[in-house]
N, C-alpha and C. Protein backbone atom coordinates (compact mmCIF):
# COMPACT_ATOMS: atom_id res chain seq x y z
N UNK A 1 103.38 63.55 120.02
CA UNK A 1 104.24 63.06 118.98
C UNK A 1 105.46 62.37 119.61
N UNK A 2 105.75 61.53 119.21
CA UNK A 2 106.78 60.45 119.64
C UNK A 2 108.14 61.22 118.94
N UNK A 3 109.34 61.32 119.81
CA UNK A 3 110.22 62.17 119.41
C UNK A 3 111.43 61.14 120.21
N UNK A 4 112.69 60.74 119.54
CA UNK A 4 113.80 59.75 119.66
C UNK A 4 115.01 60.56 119.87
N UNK A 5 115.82 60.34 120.57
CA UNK A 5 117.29 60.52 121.07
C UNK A 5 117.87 59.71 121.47
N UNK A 6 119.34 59.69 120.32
CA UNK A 6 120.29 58.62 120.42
C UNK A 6 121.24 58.43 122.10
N UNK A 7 121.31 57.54 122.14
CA UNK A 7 122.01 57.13 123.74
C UNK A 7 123.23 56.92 123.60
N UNK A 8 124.41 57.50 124.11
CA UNK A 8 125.91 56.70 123.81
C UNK A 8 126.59 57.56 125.28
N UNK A 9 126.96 56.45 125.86
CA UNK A 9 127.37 56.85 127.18
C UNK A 9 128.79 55.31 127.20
N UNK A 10 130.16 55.60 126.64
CA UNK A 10 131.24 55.39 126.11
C UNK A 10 130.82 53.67 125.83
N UNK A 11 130.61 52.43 126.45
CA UNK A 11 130.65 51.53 125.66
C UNK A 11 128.87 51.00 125.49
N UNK A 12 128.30 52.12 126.10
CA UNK A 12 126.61 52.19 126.12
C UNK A 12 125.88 52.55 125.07
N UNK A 13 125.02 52.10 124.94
CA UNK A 13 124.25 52.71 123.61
C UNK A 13 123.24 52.22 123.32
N UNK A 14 122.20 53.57 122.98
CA UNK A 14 120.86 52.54 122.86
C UNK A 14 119.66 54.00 122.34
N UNK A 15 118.69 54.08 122.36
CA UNK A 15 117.82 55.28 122.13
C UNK A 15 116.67 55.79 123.63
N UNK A 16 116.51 56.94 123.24
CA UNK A 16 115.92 57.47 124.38
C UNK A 16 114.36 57.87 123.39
N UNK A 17 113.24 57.23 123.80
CA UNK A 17 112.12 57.49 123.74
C UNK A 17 111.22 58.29 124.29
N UNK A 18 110.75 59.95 123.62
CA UNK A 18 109.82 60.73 124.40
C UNK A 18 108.37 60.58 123.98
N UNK A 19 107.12 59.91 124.95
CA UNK A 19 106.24 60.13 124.14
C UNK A 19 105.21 61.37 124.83
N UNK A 20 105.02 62.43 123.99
CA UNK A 20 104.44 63.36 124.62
C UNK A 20 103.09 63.29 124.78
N UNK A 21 101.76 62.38 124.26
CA UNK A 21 101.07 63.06 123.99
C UNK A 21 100.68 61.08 124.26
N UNK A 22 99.10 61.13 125.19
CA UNK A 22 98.68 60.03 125.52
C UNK A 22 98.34 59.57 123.91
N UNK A 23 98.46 57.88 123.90
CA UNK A 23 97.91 57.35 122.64
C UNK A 23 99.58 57.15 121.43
N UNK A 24 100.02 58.27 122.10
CA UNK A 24 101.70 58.10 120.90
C UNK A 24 101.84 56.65 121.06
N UNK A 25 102.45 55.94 119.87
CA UNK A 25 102.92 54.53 119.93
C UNK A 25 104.40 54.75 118.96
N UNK A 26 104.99 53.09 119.85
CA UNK A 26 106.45 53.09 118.48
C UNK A 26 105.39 51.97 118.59
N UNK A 27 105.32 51.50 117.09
CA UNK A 27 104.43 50.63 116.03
C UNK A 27 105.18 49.25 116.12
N UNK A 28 104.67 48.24 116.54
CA UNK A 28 105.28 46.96 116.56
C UNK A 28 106.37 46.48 115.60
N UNK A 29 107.74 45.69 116.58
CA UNK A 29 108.81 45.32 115.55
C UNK A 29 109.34 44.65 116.87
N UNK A 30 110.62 43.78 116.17
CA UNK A 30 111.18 43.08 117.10
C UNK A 30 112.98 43.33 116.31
N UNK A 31 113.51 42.34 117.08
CA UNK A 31 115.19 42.69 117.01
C UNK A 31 115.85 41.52 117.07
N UNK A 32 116.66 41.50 116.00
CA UNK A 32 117.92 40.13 116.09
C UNK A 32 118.65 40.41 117.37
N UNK A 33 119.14 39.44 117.30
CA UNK A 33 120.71 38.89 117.90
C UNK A 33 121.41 39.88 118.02
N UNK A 34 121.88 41.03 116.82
CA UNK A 34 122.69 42.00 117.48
C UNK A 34 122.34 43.13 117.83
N UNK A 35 121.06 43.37 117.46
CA UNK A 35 120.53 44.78 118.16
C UNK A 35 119.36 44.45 119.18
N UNK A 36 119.48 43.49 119.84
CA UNK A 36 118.08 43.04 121.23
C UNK A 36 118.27 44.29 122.23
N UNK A 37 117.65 44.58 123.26
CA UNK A 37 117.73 45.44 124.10
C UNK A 37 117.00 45.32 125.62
N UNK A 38 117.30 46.27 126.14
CA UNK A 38 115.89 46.08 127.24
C UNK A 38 115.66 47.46 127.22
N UNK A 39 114.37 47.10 127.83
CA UNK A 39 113.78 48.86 127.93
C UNK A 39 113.41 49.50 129.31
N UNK A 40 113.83 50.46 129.48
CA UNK A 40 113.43 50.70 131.16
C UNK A 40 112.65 52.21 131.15
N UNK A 41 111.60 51.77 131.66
CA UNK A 41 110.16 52.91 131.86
C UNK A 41 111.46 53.98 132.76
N UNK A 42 111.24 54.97 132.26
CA UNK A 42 111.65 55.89 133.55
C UNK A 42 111.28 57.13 133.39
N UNK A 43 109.77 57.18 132.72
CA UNK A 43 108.38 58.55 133.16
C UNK A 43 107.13 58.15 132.53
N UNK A 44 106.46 57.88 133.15
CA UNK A 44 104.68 57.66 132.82
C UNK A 44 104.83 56.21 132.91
N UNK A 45 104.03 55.97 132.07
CA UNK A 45 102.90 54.40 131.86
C UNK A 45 102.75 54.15 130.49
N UNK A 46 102.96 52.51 130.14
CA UNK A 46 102.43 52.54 128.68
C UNK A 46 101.92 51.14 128.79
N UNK A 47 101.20 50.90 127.45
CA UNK A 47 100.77 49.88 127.50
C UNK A 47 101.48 48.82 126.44
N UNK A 48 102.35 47.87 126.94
CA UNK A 48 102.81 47.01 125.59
C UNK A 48 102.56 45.76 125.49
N UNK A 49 102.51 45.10 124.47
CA UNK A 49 101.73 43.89 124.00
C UNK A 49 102.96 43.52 122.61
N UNK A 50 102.68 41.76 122.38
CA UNK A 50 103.06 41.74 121.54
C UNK A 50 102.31 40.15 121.15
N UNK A 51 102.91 39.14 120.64
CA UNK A 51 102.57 37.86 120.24
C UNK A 51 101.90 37.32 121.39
N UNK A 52 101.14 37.33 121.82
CA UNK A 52 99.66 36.55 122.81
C UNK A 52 99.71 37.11 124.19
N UNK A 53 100.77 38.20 124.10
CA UNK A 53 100.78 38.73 125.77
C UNK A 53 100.56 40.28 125.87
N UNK A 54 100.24 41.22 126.79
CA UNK A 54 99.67 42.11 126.90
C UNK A 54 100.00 42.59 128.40
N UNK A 55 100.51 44.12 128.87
CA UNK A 55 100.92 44.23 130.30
C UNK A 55 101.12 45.90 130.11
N UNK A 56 101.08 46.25 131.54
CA UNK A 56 100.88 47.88 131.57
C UNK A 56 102.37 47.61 132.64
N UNK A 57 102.89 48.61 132.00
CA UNK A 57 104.42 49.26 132.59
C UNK A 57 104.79 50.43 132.80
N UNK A 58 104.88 50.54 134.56
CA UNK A 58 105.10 52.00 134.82
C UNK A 58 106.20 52.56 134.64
N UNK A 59 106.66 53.64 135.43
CA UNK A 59 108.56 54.30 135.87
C UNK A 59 108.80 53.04 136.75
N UNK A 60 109.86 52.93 136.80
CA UNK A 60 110.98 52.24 136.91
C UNK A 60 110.80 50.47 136.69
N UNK A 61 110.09 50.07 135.54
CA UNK A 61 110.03 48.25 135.00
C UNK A 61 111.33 48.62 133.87
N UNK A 62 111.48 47.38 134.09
CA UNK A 62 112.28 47.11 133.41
C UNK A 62 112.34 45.57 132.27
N UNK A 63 112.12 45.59 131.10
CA UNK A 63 111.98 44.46 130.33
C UNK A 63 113.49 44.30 129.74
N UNK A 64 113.76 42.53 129.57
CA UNK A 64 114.27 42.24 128.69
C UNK A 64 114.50 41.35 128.17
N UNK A 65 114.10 41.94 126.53
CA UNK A 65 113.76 41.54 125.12
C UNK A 65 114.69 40.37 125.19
N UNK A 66 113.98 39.19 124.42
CA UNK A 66 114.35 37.99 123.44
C UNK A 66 114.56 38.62 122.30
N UNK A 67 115.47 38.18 121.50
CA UNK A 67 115.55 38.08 120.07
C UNK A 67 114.28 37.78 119.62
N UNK A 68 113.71 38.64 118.50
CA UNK A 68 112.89 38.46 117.90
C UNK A 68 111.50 37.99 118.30
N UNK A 69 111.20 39.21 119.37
CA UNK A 69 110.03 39.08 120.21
C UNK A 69 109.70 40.05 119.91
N UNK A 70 108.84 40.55 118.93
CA UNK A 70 107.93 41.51 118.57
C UNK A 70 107.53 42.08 119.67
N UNK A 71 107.08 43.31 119.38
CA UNK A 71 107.00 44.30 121.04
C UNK A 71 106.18 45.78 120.47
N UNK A 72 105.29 46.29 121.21
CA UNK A 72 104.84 47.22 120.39
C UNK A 72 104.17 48.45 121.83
N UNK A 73 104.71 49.94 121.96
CA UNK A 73 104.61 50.75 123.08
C UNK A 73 103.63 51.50 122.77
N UNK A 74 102.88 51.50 123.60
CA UNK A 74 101.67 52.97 123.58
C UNK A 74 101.47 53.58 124.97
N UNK A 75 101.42 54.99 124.80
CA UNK A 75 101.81 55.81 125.99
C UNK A 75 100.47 55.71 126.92
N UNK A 76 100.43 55.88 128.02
CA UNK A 76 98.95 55.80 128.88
C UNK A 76 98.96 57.06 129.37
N UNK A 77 100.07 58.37 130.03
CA UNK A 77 100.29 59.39 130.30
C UNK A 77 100.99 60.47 129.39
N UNK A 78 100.87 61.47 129.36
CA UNK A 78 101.44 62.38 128.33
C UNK A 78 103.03 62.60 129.08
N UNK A 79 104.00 62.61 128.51
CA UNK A 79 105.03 62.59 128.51
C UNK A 79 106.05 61.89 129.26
N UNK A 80 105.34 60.52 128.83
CA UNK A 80 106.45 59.22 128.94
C UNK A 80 107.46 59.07 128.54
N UNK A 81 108.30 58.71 129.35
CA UNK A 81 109.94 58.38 128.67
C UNK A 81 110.09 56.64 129.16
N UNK A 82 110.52 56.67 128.07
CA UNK A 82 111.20 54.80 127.62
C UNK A 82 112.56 54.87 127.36
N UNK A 83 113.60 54.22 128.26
CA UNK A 83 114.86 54.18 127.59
C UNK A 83 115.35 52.82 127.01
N UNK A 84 116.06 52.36 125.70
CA UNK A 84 116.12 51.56 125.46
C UNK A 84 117.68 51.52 125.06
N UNK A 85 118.33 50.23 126.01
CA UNK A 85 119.67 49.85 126.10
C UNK A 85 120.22 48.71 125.57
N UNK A 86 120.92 49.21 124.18
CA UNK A 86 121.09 48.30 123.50
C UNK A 86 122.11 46.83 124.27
N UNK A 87 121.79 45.20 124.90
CA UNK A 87 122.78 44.28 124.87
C UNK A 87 124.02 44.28 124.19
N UNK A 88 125.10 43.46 124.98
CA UNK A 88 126.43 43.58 124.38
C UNK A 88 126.13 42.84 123.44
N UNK A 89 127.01 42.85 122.90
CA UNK A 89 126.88 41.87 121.53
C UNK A 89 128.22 40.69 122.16
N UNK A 90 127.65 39.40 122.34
CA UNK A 90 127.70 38.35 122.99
C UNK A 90 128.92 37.46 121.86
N UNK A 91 129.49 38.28 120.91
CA UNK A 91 130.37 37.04 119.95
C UNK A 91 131.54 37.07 120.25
């Protein structure tokens, strides 16, 4: 079961992703302008895919998201962690 914890480390912030159990997914979505992020593997393997692309990401990759680049995580090991760090907001 996929289980979430909020991130706030003073001007940091973002969610902490546990997925326990091979096959857990967060279900495809993407992100404006003020909530984009990157995500950094840091336990197991997953597999993510989104609009015509497809790639396996271990501990320590690190992605980062375009605005409104659909993105979708599925675990390959039982108790993967994904951290996801929300961008400054650029205005």
């Amino acid at each position: 079961m996929l289980q979430t914890k909020p991130l706030r480390l003073g001007d940091i912030y973002g969610t902490i992703y546990d997925f326990q159990d091979v096959g857990d997914t967060l279900p495809m979505h993407s992100h404006g302008e003020v909530d984009v992020h990157i995500s950094i593997i840091a336990r197991g393997s997953f597999r993510a895919h989104g609009s015509g692309w497809d790639k396996t990401l271990s501990c320590g990759d690190v992605v980062d998201w375009k605005a409104n680049d659909p993105h979708e995580f599925i675990a390959l090991e039982p108790n993967s962690r994904m951290v996801n760090i929300q961008k400054a907001n650029k205005q």
